[in-house]
N, C-alpha and C. Protein backbone atom coordinates (compact mmCIF):
# COMPACT_ATOMS: atom_id res chain seq x y z
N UNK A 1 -8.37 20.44 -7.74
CA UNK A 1 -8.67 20.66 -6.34
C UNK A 1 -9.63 19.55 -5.86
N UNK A 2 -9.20 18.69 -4.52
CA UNK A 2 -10.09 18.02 -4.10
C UNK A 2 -10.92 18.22 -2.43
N UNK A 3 -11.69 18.16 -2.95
CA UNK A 3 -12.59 18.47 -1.30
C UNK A 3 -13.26 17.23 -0.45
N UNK A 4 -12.68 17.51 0.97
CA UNK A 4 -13.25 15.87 1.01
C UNK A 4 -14.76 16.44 2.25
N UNK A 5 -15.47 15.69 2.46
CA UNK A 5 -16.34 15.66 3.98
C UNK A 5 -16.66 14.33 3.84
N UNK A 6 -16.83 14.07 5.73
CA UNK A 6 -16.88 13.15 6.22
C UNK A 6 -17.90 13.21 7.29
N UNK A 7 -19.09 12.45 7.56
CA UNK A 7 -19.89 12.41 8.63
C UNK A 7 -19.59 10.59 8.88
N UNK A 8 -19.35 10.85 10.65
CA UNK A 8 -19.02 9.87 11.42
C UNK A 8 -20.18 9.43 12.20
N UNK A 9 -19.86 7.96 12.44
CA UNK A 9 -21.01 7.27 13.21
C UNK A 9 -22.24 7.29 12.80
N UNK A 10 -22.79 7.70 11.57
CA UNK A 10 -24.45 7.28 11.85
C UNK A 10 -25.26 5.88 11.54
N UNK A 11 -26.16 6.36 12.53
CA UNK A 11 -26.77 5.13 12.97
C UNK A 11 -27.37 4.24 11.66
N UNK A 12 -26.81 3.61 11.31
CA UNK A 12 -26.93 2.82 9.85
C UNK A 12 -26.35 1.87 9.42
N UNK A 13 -26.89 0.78 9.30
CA UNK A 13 -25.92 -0.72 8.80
C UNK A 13 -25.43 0.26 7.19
N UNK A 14 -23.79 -0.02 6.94
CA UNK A 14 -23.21 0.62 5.98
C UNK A 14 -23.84 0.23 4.56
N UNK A 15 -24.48 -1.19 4.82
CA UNK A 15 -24.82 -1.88 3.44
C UNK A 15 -26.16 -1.29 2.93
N UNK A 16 -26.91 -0.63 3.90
CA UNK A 16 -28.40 0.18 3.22
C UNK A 16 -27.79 1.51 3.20
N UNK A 17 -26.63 2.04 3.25
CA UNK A 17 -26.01 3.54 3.04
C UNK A 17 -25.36 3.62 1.74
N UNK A 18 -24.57 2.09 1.31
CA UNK A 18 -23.76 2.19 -0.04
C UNK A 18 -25.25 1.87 -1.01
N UNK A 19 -26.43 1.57 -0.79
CA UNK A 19 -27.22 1.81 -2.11
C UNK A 19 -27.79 3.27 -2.61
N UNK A 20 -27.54 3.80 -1.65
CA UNK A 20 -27.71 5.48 -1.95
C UNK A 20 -26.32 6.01 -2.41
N UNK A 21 -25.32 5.61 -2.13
CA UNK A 21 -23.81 6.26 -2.37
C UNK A 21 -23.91 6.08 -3.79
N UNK A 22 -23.92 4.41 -4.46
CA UNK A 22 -23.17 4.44 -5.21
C UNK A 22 -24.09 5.00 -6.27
N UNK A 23 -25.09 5.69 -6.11
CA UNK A 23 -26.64 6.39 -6.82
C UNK A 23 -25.69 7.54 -7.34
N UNK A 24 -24.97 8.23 -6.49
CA UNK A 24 -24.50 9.79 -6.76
C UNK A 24 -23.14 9.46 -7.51
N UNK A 25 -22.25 9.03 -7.45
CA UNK A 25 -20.68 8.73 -7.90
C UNK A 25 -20.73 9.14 -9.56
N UNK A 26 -19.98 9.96 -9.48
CA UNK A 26 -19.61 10.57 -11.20
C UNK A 26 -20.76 11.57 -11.41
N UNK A 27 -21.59 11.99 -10.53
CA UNK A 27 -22.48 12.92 -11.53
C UNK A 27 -21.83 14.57 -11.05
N UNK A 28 -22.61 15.04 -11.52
CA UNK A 28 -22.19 16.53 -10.90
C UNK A 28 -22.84 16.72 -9.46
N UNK A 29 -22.32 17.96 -8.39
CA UNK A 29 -22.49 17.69 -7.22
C UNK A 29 -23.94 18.33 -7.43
N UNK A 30 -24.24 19.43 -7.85
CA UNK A 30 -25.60 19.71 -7.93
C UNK A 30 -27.41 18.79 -8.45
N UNK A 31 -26.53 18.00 -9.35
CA UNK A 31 -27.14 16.95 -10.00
C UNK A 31 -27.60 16.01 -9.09
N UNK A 32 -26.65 15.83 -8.26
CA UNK A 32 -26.34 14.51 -7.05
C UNK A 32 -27.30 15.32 -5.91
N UNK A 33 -27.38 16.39 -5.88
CA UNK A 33 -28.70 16.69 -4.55
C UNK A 33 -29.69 16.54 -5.08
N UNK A 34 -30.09 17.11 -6.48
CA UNK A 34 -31.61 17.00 -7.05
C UNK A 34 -31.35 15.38 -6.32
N UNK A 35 -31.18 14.32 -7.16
CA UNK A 35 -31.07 13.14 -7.38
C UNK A 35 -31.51 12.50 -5.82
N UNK A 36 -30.40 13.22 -5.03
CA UNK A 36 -30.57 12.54 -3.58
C UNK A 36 -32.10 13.13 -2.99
N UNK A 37 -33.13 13.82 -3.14
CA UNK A 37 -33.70 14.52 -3.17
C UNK A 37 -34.99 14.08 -3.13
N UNK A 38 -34.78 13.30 -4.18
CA UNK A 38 -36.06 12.65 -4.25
C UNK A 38 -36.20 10.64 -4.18
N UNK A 39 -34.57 10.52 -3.65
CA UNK A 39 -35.21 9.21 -3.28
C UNK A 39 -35.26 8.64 -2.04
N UNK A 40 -36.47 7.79 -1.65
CA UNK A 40 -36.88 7.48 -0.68
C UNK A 40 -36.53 6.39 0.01
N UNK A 41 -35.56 7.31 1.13
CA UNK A 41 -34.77 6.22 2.09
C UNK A 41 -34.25 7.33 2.75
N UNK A 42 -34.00 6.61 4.02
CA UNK A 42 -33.10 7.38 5.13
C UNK A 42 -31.94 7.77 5.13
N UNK A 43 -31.28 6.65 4.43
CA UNK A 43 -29.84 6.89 4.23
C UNK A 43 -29.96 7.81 3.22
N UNK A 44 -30.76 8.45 1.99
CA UNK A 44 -30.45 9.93 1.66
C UNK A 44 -30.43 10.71 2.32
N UNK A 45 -30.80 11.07 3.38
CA UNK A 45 -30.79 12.54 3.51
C UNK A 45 -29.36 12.58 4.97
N UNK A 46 -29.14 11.17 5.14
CA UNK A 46 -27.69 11.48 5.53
C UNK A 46 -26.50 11.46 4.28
N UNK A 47 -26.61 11.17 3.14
CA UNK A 47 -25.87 11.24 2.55
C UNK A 47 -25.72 12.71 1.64
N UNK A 48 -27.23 12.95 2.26
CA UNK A 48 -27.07 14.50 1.43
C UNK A 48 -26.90 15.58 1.92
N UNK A 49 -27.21 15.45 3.33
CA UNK A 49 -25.68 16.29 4.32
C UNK A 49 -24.90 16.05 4.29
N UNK A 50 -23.91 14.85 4.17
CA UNK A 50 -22.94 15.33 3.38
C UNK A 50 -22.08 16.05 2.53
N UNK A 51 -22.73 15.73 1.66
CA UNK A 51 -23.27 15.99 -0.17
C UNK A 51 -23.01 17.53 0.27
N UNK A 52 -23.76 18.16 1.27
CA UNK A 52 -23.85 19.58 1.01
C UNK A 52 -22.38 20.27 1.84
N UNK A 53 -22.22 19.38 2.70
CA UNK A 53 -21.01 20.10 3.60
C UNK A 53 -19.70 20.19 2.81
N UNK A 54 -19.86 18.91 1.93
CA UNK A 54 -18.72 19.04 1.21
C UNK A 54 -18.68 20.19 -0.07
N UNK A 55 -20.00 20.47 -0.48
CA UNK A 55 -19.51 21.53 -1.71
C UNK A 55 -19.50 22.86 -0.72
N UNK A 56 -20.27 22.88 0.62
CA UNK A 56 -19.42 24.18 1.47
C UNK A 56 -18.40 24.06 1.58
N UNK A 57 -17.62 23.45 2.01
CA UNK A 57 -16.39 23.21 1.99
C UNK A 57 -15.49 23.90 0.73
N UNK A 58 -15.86 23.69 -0.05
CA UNK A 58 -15.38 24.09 -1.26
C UNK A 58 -15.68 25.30 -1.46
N UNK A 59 -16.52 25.88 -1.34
CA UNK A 59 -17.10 27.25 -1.54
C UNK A 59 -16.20 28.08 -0.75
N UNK A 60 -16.17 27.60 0.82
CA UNK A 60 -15.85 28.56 1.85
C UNK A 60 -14.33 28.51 1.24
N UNK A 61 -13.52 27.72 1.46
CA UNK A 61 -12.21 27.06 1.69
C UNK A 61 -11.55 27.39 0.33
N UNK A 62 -11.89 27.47 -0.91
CA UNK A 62 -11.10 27.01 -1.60
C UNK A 62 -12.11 28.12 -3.34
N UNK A 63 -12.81 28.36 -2.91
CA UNK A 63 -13.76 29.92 -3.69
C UNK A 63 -13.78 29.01 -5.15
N UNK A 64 -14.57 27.80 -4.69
CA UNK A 64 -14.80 27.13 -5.96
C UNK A 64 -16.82 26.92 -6.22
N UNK A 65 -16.63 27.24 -7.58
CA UNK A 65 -18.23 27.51 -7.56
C UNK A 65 -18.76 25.89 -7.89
N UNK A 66 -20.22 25.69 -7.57
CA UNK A 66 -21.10 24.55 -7.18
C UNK A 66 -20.73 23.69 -8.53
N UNK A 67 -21.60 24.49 -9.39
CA UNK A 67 -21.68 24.46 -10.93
C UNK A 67 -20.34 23.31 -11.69
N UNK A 68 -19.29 23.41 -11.04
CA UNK A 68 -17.87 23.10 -11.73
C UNK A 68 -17.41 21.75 -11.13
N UNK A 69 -17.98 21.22 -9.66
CA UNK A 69 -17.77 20.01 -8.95
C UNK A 69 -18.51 18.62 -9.33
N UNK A 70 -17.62 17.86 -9.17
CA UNK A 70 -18.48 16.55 -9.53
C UNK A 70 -17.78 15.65 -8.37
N UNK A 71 -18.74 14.62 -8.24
CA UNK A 71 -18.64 14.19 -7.43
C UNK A 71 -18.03 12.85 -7.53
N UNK A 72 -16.49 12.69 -7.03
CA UNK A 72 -15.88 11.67 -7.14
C UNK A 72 -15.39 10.47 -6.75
N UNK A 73 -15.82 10.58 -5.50
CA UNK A 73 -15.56 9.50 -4.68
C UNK A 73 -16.90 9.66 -3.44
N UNK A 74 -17.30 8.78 -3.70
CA UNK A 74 -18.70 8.60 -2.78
C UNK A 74 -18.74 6.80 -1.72
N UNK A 75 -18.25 6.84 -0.46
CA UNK A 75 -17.80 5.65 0.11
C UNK A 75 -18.71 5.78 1.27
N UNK A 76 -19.31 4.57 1.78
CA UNK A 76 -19.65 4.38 2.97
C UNK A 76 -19.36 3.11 3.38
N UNK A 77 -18.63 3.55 4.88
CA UNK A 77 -17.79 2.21 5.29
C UNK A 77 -18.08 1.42 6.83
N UNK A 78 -17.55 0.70 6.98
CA UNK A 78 -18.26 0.02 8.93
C UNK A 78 -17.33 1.37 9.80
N UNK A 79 -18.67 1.11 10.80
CA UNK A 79 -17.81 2.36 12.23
C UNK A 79 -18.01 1.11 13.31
N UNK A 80 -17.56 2.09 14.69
CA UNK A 80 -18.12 1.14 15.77
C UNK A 80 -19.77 0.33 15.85
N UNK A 81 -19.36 -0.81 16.08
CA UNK A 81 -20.66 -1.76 16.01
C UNK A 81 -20.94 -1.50 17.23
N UNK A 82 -22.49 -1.46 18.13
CA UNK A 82 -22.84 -1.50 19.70
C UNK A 82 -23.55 -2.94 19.44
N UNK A 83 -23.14 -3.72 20.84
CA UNK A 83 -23.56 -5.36 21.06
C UNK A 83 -24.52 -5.21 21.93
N UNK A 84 -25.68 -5.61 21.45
CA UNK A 84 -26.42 -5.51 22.76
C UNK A 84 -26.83 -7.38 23.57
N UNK A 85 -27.61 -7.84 23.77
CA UNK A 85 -28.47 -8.84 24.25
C UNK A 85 -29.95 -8.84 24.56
N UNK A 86 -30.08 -10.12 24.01
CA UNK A 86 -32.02 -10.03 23.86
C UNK A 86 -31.83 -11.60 24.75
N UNK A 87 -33.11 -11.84 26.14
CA UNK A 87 -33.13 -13.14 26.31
C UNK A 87 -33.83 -13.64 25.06
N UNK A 88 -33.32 -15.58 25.36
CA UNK A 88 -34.03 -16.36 24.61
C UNK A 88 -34.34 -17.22 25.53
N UNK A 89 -34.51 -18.60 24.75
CA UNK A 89 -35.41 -19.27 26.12
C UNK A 89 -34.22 -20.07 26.43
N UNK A 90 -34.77 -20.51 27.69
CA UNK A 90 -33.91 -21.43 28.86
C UNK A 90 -32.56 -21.01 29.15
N UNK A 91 -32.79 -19.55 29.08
CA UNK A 91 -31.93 -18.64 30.57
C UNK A 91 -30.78 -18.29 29.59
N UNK A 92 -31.07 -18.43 28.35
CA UNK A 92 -29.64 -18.50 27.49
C UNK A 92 -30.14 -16.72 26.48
N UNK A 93 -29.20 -15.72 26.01
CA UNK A 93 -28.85 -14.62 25.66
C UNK A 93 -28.96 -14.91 24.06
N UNK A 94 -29.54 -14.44 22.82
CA UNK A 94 -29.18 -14.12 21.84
C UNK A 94 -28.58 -12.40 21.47
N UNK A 95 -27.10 -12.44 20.70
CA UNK A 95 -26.77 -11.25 20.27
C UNK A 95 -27.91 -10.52 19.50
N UNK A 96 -27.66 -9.10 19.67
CA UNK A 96 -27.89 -7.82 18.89
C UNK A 96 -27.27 -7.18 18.58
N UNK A 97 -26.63 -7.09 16.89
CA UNK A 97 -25.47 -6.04 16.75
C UNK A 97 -26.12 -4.79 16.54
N UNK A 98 -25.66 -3.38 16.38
CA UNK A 98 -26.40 -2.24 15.88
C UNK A 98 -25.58 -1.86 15.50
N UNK A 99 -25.10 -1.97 13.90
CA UNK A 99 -24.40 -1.46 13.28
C UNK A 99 -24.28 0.31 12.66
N UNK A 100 -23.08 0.55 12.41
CA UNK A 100 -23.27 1.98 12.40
C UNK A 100 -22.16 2.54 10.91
N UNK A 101 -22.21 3.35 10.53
CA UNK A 101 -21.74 3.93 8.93
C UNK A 101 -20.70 5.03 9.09
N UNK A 102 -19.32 5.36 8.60
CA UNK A 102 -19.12 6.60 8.49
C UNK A 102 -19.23 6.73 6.72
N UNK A 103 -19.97 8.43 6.41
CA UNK A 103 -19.87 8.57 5.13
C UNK A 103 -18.83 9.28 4.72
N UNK A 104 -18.17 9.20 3.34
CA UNK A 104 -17.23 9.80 3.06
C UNK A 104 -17.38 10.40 1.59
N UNK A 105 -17.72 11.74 1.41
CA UNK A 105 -17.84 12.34 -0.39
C UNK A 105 -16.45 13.06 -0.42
N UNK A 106 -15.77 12.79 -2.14
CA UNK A 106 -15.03 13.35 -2.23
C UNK A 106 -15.52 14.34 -3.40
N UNK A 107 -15.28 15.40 -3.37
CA UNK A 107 -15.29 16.64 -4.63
C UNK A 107 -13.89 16.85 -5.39
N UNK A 108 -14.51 16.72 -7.24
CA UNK A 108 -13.12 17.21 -7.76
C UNK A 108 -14.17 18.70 -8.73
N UNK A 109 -13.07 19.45 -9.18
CA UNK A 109 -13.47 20.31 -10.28
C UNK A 109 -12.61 20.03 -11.23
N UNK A 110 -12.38 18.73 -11.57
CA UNK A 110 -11.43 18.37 -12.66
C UNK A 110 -12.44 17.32 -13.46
């Protein structure tokens, strides 16, 4: 059985989100919250809502207990970028990208 969740758009360049992802990949899902839990960065505790929606998911959906999931696919990828503009000098515009993340955990009990 595989369980997927997905949180869209958050506000996060994807490349400071995959150093927390690829932290959790292969452990057990319970293991993977202690873990996410205690390290210090932002992008945990979006990755660990995740983390949690997806073993609800499983619980509600599919009457699979916590204990038995591991966590198998852990991805964070580019979403919509917002462009902004900053002046610079002599009347001329430098870009501002604000990049943004969707996360993606997959659950197996295999």
């Amino acid at each position: 059985m595989i369980v997927h969740a997905i949180l869209k758009n958050v506000p996060m360049s994807p490349q400071k989100v995959r150093e927390v992802v690829r932290q959790i990949q292969g452990l057990p899902a319970l293991h993977a919250q202690a873990v996410l839990a205690v390290v210090p960065r932002k992008s945990a505790r979006f990755v660990a809502k995740t983390l949690q929606s997806a073993i609800a998911n499983a619980e509600n959906n599919n009457k699979a207990k916590p204990e038995t999931l591991i966590v198998k696919e852990a991805v964070a990828g580019t979403a919509m970028r917002i462009k902004r503009f900053t002046p610079k000098a002599r009347g001329s515009a430098g870009p501002i990208i604000k990049r943004r993340s969707h996360i993606k955990i997959t659950l197996s009990d295999e």
